[in-house]
C-alpha atoms as a PDB file:
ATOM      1  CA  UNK A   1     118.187  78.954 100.676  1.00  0.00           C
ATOM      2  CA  UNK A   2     118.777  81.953 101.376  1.00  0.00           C
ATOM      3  CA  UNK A   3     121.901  83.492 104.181  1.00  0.00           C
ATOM      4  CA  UNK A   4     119.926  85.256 106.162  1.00  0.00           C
ATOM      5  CA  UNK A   5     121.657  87.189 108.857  1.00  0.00           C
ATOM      6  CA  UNK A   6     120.604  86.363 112.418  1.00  0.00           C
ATOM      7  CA  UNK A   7     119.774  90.161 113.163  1.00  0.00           C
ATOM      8  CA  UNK A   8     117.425  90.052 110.023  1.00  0.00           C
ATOM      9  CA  UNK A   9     115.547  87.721 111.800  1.00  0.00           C
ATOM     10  CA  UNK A  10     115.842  89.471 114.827  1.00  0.00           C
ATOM     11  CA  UNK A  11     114.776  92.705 113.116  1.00  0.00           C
ATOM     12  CA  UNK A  12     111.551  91.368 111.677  1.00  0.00           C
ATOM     13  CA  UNK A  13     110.724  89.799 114.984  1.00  0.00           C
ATOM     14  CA  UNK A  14     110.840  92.997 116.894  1.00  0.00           C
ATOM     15  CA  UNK A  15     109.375  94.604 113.977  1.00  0.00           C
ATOM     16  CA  UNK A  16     106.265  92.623 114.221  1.00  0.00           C
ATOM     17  CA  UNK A  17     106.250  92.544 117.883  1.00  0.00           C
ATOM     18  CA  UNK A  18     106.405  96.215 118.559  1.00  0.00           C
ATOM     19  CA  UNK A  19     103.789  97.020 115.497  1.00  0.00           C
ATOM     20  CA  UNK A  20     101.391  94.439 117.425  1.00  0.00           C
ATOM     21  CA  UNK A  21     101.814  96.550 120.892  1.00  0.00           C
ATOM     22  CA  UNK A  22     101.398  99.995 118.870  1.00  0.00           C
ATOM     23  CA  UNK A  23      98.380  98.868 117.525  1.00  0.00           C
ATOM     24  CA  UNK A  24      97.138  97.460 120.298  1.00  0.00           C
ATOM     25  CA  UNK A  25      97.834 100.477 123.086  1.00  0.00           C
ATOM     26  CA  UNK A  26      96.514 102.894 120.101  1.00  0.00           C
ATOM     27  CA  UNK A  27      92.845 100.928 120.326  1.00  0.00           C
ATOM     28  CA  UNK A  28      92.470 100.033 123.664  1.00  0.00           C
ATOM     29  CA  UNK A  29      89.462 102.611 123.709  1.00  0.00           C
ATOM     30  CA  UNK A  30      86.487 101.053 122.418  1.00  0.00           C
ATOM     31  CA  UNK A  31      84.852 102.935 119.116  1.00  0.00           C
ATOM     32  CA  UNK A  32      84.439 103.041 115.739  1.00  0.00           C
ATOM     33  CA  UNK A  33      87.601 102.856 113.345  1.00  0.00           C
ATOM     34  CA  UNK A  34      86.199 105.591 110.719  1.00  0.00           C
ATOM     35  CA  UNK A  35      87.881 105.740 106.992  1.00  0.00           C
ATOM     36  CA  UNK A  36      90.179 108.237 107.712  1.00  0.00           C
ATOM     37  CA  UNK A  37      92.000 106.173 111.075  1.00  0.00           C
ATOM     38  CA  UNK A  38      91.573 103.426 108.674  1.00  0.00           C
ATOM     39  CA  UNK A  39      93.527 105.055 106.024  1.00  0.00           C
ATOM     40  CA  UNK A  40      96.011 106.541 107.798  1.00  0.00           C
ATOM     41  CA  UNK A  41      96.804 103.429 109.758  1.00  0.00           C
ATOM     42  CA  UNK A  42      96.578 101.256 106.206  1.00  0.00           C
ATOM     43  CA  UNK A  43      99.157 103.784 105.061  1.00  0.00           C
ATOM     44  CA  UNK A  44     101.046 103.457 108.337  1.00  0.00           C
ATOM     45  CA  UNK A  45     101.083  99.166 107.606  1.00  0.00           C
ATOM     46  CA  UNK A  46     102.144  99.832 104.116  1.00  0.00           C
ATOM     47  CA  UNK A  47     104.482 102.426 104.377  1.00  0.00           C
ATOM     48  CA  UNK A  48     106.009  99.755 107.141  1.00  0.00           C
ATOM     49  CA  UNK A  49     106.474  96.524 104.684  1.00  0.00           C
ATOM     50  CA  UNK A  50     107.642  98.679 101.699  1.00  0.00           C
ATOM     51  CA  UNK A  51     110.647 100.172 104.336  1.00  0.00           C
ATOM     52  CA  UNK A  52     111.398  96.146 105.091  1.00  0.00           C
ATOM     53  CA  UNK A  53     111.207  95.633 101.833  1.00  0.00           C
ATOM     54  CA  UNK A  54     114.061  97.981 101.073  1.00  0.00           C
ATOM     55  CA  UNK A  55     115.826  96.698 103.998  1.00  0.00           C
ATOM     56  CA  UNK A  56     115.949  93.086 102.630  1.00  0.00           C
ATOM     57  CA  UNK A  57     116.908  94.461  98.842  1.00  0.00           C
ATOM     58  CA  UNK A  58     119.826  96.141 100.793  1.00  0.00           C
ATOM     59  CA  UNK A  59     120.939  93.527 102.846  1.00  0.00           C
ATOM     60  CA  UNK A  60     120.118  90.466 100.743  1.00  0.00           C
ATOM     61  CA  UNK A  61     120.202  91.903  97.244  1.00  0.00           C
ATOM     62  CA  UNK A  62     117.765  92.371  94.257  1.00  0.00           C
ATOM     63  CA  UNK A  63     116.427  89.049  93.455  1.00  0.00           C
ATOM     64  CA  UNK A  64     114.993  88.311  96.913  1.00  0.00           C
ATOM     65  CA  UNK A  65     114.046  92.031  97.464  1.00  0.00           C
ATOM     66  CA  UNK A  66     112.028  91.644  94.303  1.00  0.00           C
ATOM     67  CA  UNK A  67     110.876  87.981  95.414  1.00  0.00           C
ATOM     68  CA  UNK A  68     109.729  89.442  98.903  1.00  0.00           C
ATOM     69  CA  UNK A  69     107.937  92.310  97.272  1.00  0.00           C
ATOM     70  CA  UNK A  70     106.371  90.246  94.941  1.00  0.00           C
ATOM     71  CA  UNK A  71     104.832  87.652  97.401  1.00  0.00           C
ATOM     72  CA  UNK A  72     103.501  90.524  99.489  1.00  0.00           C
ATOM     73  CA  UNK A  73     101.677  91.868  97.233  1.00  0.00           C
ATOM     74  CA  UNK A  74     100.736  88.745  96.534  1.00  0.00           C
ATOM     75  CA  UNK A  75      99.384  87.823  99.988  1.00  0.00           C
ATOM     76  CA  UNK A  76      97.880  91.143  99.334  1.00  0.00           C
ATOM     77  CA  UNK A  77      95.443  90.661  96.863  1.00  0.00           C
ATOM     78  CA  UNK A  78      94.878  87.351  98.072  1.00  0.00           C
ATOM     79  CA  UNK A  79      93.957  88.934 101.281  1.00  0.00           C
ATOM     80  CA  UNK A  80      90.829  91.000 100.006  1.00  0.00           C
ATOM     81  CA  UNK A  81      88.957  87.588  99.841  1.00  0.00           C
ATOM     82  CA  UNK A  82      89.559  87.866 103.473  1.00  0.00           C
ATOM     83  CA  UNK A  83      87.509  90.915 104.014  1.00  0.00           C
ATOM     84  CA  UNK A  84      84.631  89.768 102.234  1.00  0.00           C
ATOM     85  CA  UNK A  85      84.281  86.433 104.560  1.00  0.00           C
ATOM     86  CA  UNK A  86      85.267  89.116 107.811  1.00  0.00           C
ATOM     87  CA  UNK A  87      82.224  90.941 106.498  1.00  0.00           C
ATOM     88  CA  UNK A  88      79.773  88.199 106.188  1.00  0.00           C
ATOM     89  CA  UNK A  89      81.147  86.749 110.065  1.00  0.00           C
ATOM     90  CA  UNK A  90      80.888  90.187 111.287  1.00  0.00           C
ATOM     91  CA  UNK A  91      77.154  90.219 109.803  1.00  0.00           C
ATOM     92  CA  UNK A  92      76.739  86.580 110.670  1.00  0.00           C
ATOM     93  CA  UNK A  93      77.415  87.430 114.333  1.00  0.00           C
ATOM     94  CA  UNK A  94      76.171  90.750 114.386  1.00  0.00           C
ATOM     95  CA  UNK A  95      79.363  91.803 116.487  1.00  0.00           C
ATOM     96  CA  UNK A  96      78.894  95.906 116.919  1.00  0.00           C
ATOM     97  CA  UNK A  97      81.702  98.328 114.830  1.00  0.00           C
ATOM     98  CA  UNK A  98      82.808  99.264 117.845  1.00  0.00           C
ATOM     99  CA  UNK A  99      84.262  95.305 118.807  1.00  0.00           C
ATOM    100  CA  UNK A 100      85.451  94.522 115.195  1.00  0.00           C
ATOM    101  CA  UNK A 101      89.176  95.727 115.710  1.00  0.00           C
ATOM    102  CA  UNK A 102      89.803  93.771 118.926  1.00  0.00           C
ATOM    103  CA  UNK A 103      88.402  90.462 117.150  1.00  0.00           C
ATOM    104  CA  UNK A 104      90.616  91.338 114.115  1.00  0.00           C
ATOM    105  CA  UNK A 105      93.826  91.752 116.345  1.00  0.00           C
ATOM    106  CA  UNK A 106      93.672  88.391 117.846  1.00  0.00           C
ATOM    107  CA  UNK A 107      92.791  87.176 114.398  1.00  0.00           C
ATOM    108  CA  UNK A 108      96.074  88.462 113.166  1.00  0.00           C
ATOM    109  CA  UNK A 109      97.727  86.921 116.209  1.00  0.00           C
ATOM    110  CA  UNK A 110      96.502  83.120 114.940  1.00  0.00           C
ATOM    111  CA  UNK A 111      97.291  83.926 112.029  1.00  0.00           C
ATOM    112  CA  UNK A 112     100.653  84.982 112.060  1.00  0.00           C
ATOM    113  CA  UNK A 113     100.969  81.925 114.158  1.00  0.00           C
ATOM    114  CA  UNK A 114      99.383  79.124 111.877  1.00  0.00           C
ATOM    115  CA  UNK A 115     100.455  80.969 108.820  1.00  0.00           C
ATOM    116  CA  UNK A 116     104.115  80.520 110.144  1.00  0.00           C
ATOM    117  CA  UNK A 117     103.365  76.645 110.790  1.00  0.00           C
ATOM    118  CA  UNK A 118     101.700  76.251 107.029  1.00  0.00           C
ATOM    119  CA  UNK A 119     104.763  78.095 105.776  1.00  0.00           C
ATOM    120  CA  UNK A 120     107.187  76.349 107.456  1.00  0.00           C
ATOM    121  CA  UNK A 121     105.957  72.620 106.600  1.00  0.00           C
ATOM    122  CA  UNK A 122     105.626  74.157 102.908  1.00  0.00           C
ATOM    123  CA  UNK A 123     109.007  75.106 102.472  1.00  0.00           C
ATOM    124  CA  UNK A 124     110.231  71.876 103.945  1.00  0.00           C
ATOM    125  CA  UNK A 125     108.137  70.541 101.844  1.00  0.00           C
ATOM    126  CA  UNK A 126     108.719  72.052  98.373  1.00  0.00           C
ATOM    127  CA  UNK A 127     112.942  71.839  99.621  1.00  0.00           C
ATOM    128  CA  UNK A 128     112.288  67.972 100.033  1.00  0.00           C
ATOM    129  CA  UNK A 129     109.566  66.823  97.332  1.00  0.00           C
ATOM    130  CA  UNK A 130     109.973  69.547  94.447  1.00  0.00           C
ATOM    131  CA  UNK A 131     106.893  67.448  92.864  1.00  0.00           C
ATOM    132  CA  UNK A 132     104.595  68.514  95.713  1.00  0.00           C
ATOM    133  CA  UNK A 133     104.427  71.632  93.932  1.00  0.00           C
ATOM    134  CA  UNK A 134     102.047  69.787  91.158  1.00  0.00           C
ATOM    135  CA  UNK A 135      99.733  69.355  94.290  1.00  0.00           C
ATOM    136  CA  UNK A 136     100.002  72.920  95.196  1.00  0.00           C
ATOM    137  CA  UNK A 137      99.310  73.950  91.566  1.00  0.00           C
ATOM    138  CA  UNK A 138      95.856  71.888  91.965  1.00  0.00           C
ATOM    139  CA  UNK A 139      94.943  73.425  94.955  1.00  0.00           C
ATOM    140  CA  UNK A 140      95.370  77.012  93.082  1.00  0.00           C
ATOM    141  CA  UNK A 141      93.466  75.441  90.265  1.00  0.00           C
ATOM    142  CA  UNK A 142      90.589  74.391  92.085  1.00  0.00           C
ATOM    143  CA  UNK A 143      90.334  77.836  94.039  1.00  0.00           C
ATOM    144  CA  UNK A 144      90.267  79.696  90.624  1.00  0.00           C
ATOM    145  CA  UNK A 145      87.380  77.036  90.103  1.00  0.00           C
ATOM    146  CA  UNK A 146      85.676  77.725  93.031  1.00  0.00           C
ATOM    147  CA  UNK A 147      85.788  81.821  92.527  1.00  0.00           C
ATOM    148  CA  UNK A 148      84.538  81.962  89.395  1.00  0.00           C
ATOM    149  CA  UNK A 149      81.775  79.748  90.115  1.00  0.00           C
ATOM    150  CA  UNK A 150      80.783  81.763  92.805  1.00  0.00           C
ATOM    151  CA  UNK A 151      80.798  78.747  95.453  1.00  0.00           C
ATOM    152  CA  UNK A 152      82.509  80.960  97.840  1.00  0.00           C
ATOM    153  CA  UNK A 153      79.614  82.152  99.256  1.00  0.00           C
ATOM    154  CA  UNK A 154      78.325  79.490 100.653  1.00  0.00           C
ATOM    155  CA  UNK A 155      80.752  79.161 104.023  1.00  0.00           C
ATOM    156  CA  UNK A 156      78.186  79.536 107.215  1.00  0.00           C
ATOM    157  CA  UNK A 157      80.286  80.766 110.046  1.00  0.00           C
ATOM    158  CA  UNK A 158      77.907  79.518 112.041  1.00  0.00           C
ATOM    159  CA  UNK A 159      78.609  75.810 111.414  1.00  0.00           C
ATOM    160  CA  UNK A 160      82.770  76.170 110.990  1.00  0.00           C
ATOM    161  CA  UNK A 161      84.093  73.405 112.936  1.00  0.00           C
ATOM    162  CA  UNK A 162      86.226  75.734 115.062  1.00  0.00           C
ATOM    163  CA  UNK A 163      82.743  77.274 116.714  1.00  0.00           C
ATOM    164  CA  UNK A 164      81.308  74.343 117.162  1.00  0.00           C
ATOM    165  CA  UNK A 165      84.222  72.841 118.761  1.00  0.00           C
ATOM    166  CA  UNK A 166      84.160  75.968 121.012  1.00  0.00           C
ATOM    167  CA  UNK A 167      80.396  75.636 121.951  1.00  0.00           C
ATOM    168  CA  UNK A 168      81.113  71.967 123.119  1.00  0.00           C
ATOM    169  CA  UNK A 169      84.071  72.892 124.779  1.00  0.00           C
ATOM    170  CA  UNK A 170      82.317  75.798 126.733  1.00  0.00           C
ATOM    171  CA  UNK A 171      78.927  77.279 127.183  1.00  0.00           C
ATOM    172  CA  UNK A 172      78.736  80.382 125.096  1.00  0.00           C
ATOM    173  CA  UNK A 173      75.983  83.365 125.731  1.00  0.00           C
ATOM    174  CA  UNK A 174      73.564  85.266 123.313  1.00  0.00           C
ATOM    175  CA  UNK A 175      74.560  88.645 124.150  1.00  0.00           C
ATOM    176  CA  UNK A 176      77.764  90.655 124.307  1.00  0.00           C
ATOM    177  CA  UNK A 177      79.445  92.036 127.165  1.00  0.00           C
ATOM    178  CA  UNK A 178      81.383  94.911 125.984  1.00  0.00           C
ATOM    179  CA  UNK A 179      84.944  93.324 124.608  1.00  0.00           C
ATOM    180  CA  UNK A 180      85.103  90.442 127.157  1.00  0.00           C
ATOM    181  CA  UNK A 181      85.901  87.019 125.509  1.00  0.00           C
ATOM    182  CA  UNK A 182      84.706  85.587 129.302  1.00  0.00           C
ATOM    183  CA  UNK A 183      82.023  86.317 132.008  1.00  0.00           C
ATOM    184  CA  UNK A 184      80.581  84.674 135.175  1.00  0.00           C
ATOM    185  CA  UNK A 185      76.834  83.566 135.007  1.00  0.00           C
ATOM    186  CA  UNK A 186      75.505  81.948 137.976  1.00  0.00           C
ATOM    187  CA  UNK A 187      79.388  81.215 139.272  1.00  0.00           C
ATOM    188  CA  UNK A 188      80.519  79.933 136.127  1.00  0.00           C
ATOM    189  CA  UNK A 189      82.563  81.322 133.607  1.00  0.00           C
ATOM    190  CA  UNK A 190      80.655  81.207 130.098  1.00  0.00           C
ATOM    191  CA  UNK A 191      82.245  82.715 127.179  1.00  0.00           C
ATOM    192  CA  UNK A 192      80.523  85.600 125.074  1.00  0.00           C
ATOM    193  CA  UNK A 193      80.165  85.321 121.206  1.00  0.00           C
ATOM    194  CA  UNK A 194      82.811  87.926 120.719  1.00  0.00           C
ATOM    195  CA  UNK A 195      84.996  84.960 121.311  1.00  0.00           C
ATOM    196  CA  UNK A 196      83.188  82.347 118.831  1.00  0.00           C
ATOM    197  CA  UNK A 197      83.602  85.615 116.412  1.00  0.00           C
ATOM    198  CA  UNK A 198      87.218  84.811 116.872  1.00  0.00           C
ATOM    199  CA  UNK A 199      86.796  81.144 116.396  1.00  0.00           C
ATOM    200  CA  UNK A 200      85.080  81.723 112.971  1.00  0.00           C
ATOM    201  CA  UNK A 201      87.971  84.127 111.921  1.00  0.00           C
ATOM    202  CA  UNK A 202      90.504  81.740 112.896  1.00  0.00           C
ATOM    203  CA  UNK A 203      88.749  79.084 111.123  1.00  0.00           C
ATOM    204  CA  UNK A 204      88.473  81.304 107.623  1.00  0.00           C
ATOM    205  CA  UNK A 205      91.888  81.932 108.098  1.00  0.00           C
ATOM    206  CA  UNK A 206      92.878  78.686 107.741  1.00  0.00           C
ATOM    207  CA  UNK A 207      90.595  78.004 104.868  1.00  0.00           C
ATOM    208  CA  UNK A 208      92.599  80.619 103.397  1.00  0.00           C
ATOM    209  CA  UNK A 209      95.562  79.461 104.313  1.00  0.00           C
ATOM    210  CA  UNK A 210      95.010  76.776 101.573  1.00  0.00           C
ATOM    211  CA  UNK A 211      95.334  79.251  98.707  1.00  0.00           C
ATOM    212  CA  UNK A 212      97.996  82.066 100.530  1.00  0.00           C
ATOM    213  CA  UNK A 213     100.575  79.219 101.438  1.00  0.00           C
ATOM    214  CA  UNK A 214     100.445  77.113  97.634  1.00  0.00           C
ATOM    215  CA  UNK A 215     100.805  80.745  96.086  1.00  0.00           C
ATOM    216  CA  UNK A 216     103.609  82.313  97.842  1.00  0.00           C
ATOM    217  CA  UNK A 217     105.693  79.173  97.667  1.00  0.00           C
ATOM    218  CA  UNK A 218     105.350  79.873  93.860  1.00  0.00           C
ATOM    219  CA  UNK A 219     107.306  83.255  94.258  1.00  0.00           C
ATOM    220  CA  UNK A 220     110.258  81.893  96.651  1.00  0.00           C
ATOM    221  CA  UNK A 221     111.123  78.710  98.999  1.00  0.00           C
ATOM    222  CA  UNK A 222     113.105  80.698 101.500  1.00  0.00           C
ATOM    223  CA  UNK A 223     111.193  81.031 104.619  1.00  0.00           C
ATOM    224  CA  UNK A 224     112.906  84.464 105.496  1.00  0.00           C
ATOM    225  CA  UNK A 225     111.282  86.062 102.489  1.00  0.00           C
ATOM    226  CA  UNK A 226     107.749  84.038 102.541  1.00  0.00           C
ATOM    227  CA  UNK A 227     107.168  84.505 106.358  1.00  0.00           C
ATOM    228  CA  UNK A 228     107.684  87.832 106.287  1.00  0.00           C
ATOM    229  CA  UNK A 229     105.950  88.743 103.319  1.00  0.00           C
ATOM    230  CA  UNK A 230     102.566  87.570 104.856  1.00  0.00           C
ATOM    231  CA  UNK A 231     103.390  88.757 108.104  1.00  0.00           C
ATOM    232  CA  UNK A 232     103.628  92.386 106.794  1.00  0.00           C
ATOM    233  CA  UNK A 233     100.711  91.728 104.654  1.00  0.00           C
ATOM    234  CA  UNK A 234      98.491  90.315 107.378  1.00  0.00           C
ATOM    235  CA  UNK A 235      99.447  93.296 109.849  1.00  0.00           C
ATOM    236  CA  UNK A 236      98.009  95.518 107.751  1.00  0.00           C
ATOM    237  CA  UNK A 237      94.530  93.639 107.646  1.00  0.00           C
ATOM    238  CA  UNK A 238      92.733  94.806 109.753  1.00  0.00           C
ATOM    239  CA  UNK A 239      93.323  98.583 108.735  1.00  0.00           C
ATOM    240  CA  UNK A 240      92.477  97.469 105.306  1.00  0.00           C
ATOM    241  CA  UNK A 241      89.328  95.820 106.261  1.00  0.00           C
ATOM    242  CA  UNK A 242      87.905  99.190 107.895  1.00  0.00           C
ATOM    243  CA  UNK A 243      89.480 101.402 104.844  1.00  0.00           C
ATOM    244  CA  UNK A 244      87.091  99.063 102.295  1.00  0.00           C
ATOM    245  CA  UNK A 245      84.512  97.799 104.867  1.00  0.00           C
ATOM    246  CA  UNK A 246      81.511  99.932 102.635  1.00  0.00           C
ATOM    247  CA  UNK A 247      83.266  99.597  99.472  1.00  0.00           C
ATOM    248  CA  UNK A 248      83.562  95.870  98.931  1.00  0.00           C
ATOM    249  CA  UNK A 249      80.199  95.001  96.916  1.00  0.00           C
ATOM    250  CA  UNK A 250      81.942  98.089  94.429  1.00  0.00           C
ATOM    251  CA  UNK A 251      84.860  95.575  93.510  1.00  0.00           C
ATOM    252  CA  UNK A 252      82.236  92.892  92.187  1.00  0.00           C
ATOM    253  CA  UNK A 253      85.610  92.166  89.703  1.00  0.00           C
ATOM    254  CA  UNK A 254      88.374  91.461  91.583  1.00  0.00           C
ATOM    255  CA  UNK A 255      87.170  88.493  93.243  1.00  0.00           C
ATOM    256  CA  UNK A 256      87.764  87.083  89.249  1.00  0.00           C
ATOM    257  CA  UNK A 257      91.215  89.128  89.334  1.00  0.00           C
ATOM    258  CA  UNK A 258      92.465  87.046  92.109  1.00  0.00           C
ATOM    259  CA  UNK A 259      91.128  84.179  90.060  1.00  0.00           C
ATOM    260  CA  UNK A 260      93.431  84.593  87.767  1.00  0.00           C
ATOM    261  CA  UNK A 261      96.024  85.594  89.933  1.00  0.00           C
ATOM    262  CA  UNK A 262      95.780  82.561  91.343  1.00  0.00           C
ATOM    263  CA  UNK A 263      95.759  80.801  88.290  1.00  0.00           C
ATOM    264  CA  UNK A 264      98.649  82.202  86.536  1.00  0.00           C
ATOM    265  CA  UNK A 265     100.656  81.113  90.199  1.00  0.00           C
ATOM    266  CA  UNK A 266      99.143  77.404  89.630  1.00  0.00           C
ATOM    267  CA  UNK A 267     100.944  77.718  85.864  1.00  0.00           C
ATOM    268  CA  UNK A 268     104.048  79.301  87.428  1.00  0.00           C
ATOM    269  CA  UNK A 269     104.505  76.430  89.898  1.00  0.00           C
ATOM    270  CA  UNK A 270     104.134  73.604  87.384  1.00  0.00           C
ATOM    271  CA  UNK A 271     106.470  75.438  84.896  1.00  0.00           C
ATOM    272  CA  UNK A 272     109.240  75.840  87.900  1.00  0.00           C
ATOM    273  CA  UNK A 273     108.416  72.198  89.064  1.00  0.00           C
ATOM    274  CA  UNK A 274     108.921  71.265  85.426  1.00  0.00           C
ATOM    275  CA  UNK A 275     112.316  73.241  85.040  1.00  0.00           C
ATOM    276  CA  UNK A 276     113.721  71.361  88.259  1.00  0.00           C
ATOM    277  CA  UNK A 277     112.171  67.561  87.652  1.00  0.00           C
ATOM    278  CA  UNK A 278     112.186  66.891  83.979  1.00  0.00           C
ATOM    279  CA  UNK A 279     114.105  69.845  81.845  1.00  0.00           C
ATOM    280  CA  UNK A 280     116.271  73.067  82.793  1.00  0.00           C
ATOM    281  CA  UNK A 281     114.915  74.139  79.180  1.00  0.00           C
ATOM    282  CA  UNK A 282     111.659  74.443  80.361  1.00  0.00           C
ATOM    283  CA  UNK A 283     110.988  78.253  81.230  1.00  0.00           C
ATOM    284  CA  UNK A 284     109.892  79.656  84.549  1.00  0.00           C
ATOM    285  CA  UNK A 285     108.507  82.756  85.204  1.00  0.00           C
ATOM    286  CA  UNK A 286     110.969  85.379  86.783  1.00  0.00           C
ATOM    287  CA  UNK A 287     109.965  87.071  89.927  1.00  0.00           C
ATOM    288  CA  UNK A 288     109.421  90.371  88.041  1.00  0.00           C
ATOM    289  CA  UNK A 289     107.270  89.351  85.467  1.00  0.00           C
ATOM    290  CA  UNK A 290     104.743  87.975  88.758  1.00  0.00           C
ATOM    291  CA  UNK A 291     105.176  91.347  89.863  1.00  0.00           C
ATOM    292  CA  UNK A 292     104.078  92.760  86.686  1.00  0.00           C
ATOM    293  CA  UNK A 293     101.491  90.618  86.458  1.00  0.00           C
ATOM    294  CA  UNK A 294      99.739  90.577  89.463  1.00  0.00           C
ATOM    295  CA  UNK A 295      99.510  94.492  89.463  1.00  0.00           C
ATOM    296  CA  UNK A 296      98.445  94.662  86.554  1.00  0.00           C
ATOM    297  CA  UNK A 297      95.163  92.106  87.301  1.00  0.00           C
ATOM    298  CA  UNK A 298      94.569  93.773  90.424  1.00  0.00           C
ATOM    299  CA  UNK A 299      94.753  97.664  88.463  1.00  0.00           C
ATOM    300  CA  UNK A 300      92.452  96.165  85.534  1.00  0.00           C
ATOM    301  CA  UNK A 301      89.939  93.957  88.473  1.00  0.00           C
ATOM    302  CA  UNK A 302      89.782  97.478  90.232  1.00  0.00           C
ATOM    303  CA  UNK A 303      89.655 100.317  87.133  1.00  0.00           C
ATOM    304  CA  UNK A 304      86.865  97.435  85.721  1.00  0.00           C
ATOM    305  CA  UNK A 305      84.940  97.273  88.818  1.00  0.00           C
ATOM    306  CA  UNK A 306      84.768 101.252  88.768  1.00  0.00           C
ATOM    307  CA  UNK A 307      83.816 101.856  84.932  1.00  0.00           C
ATOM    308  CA  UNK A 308      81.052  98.700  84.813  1.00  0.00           C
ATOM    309  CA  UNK A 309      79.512  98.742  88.631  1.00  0.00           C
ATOM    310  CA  UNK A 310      77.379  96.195  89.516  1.00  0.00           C
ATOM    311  CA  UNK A 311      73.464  96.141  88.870  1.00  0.00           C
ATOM    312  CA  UNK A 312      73.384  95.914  93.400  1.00  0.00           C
ATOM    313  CA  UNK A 313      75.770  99.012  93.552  1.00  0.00           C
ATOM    314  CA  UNK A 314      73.650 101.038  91.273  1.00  0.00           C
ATOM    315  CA  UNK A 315      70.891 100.060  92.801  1.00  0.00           C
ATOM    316  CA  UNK A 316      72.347 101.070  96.149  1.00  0.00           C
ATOM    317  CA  UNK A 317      73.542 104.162  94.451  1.00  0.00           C
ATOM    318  CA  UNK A 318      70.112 105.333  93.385  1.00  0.00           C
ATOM    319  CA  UNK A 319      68.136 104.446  96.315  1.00  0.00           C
ATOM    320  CA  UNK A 320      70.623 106.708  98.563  1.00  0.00           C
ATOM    321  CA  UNK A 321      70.130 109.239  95.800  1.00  0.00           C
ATOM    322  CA  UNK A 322      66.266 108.928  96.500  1.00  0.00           C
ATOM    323  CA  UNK A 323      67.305 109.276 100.174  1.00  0.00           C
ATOM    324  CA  UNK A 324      68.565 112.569  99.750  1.00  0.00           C
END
């Protein structure tokens, strides 16, 4: 484990606190995030973890600096699955543009919150039983599975057991009333579906939460360098959403890149659980060879996706062509 300095800590903490309150003062107007607030706000988010990033190379030295960069990208890539399951609730729901940031920014709250949780009983885990890490490496296994079958697709937000929990727990209405989670009908409070939009967030998150936690544990088991990591990738979600909101069906390949990201992790932790339980002459893969590698799948999903589109996104293409 790491020595982590207690002002580190306290750094990151204010870090993430103050970003939060930006963010949330700058969109307390209701309307449309556009690409260009999106980009200069994903910029903003980036721009923000890549500065900690130096910070923690500084202060803690190169190994973890590389080991933190490494599992944010990571979290990342891993985080574009996200978007495509924020798409389908937003569609699912039919929750206006206008709504979509304020249900992302509570997102990001729960998950900062139950990603820190997952982390936390990971890395006591992984410190504790180093053979848990087989377990994790079948979890990444069976989500590279999953992707490339395509069985993804088939989560109904609808039906997650956090909404339905929610609609037993209290009475929820058709419509929306602007961004209130709550509202009084007949003298009681009923909730609108902007807040079962939440529920079904919060629920996805956790799904993902199967895959993110497994995969970052790969890169390091110091919680100082995997906490933050996702925290700094998770704040910039929601930006990142809105930036590829209209582009997502384009990147048809890098749901298979993150496949393979995800199984060259699995590999990585048996190899390191290997090294530590049976043989130190059993190889693991150095932090900046996952760094290498996990650009250069996401660069080859995205340059891929771009040079063979789709049959959908040239059909889109020419029927907007016929538009015009």
């Amino acid at each position: 484990m790491l020595d982590v300095p207690f002002w580190l800590w306290a750094a990151f903490a204010v870090t993430v606190v103050v970003s939060l309150t930006v963010d949330l003062l700058a969109h307390r107007d209701t309307h449309v995030i556009g690409f260009k607030e999106a980009a200069a706000w994903s910029a903003v988010w980036v721009g923000l973890a890549l500065v900690f990033g130096a910070i923690v190379f500084l202060v803690l030295g190169t190994t973890p600096g590389v080991d933190y960069t490494t599992a944010w990208l990571l979290e990342k890539s891993l985080s574009v699955d996200n978007l495509f399951v924020f798409a389908l609730i937003f569609a699912y729901f039919k929750v206006p543009r206008a709504y979509q940031h304020r249900v992302l920014f509570f997102g990001v709250i729960g998950a900062l919150v139950f990603r820190g949780l997952f982390l936390a009983a990971g890395v006591a885990l992984v410190n504790r039983f180093t053979a848990v890490l087989f377990a994790f490496a079948a979890v990444l296994f069976y989500s590279t599975y999953k992707i490339l079958k395509e069985e993804e697709g088939s989560f109904d937000p609808g039906s997650s057991i956090a909404v339905r929990l929610l609609r037993k727990v209290v009475p929820v209405r058709d419509e929306y009333a602007g961004m209130k989670f709550f509202v009084k009908e007949a003298g009681k409070r009923v909730a609108t579906p902007l807040l079962a939009v939440v529920a079904a967030i919060e629920a996805a998150d956790l799904i993902f939460a199967l895959d993110s936690v497994p995969a970052v544990l790969a890169v390091s088991d110091d919680a100082f360098i995997v906490y933050s990591s996702n925290a700094f990738a998770i704040l910039g979600l929601r930006a990142l959403y809105f930036l590829l909101a209209g582009l997502l069906d384009r990147f048809h390949h890098l749901s298979k890149g993150i496949a393979l990201i995800l199984f060259f992790i699995g590999v990585k932790l048996i190899l390191q659980a290997s090294h530590k339980l049976f043989s130190s002459s059993i190889p693991e893969i150095p932090s900046p060879i996952s760094l290498a590698v996990i650009v250069t799948i996401l660069a080859a999903s995205v340059l891929l996706s771009i040079r063979r589109p789709s049959s959908a996104t040239t059909q889109k293409t020419r029927d907007s062509g016929d538009d015009d």
